[in-house]
C-alpha atoms as a PDB file:
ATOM      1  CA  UNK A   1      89.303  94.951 115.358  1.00  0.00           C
ATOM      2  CA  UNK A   2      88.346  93.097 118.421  1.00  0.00           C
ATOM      3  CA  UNK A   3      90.627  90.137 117.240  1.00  0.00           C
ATOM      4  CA  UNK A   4      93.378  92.448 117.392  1.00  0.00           C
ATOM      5  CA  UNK A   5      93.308  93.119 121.054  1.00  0.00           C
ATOM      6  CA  UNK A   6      94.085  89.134 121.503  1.00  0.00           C
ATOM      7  CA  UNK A   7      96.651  88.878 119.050  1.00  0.00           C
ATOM      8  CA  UNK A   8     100.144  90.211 119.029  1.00  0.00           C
ATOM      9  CA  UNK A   9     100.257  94.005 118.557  1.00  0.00           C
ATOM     10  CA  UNK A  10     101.527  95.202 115.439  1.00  0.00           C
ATOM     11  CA  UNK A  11     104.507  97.685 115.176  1.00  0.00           C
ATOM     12  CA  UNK A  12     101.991 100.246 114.275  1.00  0.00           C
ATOM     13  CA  UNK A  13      99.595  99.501 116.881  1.00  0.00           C
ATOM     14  CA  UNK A  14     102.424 100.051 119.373  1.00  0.00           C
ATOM     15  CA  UNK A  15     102.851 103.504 117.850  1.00  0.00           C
ATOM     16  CA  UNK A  16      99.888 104.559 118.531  1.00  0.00           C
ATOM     17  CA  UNK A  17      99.534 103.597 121.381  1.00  0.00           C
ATOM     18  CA  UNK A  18     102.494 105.282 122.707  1.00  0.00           C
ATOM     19  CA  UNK A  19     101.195 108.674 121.230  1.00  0.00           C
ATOM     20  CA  UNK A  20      98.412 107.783 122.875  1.00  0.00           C
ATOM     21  CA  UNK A  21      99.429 106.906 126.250  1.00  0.00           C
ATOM     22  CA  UNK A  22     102.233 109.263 126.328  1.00  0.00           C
ATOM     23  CA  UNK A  23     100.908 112.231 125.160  1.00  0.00           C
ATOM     24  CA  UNK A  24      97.780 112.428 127.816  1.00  0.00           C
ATOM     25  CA  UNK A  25      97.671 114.343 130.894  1.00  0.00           C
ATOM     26  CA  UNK A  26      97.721 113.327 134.092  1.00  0.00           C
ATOM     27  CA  UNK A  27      96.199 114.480 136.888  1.00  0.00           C
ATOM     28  CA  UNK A  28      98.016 113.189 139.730  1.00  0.00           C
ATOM     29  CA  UNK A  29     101.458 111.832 140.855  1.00  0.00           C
ATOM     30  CA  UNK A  30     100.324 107.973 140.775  1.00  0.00           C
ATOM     31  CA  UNK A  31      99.102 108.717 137.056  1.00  0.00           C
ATOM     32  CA  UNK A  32     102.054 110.666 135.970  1.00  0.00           C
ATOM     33  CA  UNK A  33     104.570 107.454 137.537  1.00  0.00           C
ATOM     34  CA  UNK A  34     101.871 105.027 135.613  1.00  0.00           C
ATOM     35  CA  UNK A  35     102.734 107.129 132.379  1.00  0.00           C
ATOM     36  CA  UNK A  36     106.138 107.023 132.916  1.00  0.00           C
ATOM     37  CA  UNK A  37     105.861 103.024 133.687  1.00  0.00           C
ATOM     38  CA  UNK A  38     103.956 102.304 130.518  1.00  0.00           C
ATOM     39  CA  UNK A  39     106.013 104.499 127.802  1.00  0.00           C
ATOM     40  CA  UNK A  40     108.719 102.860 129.372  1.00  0.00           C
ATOM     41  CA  UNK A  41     107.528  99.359 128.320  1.00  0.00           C
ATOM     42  CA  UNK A  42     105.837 100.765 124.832  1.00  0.00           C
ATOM     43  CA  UNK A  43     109.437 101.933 123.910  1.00  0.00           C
ATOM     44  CA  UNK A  44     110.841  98.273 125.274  1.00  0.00           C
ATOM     45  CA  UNK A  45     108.249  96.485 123.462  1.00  0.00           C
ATOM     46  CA  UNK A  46     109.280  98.633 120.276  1.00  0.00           C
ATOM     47  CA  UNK A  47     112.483  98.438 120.197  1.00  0.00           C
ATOM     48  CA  UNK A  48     112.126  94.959 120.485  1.00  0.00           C
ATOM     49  CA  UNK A  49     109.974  94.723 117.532  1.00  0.00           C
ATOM     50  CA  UNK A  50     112.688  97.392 115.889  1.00  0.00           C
ATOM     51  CA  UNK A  51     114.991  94.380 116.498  1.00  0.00           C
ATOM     52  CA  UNK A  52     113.123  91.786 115.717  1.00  0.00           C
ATOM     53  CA  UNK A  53     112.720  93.579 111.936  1.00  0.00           C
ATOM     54  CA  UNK A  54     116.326  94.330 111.610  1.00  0.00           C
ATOM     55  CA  UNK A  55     117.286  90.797 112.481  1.00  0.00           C
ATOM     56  CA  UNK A  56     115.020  89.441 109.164  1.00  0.00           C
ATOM     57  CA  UNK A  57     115.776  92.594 106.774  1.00  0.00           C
ATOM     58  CA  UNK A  58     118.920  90.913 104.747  1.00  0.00           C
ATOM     59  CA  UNK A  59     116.253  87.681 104.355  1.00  0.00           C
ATOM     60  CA  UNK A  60     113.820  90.155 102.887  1.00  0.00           C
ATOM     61  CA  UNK A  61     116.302  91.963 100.982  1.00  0.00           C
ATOM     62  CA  UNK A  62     117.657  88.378  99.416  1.00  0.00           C
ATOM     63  CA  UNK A  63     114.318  87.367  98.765  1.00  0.00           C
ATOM     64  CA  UNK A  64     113.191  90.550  96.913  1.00  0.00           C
ATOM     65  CA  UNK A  65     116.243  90.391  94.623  1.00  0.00           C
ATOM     66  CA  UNK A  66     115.736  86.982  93.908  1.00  0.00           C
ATOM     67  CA  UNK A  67     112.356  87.234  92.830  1.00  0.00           C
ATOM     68  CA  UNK A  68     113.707  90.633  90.590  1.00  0.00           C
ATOM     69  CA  UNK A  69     116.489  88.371  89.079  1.00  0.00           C
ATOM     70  CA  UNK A  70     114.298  85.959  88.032  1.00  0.00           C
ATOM     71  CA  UNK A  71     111.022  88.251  86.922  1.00  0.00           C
ATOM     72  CA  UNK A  72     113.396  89.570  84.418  1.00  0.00           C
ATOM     73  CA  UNK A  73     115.296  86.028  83.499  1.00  0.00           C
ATOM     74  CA  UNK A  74     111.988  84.837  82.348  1.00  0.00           C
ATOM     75  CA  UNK A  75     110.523  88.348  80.474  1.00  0.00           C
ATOM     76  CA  UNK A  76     114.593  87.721  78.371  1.00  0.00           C
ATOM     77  CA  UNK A  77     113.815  83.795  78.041  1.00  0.00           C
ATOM     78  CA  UNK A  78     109.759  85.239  76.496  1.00  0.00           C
ATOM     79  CA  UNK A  79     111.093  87.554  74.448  1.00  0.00           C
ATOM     80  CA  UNK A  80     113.898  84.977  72.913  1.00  0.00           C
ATOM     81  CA  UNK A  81     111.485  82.165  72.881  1.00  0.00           C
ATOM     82  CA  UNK A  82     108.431  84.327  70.896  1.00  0.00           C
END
């Protein structure tokens, strides 16, 4: 786990995090604008991720279908060769 905290958060990680951070309560002003402040960048830094998925989903989607195609190309060629 501590390898995480170096790394680049996951999408999930950034979840929680937001329920986290933006579902406590705070106790003064400064904390409430320091809430405010970082959900602000959790949402930026998900969205971006959000984007960043969206961008490589036809890629995945291509790649999946490919490997389908050809998983049942070679269980026809099996079945005609034995």
């Amino acid at each position: 786990m501590v390898w995480r905290m170096f790394s680049k958060p996951s999408l999930w990680d950034i979840q929680d995090w937001g329920g986290f951070v933006c579902s406590a309560s705070p106790r003064t002003l400064a904390d409430i604008k320091q809430q405010q402040q970082l959900c602000k960048q959790l949402l930026m830094l998900h969205q971006s991720y959000l984007k960043e998925i969206s961008h490589h989903m036809p890629t995945l989607l291509y790649t999946f279908l490919f490997n389908i195609s050809l998983l049942l190309f070679l269980e026809v060629f099996a079945l005609l060769v034995f």
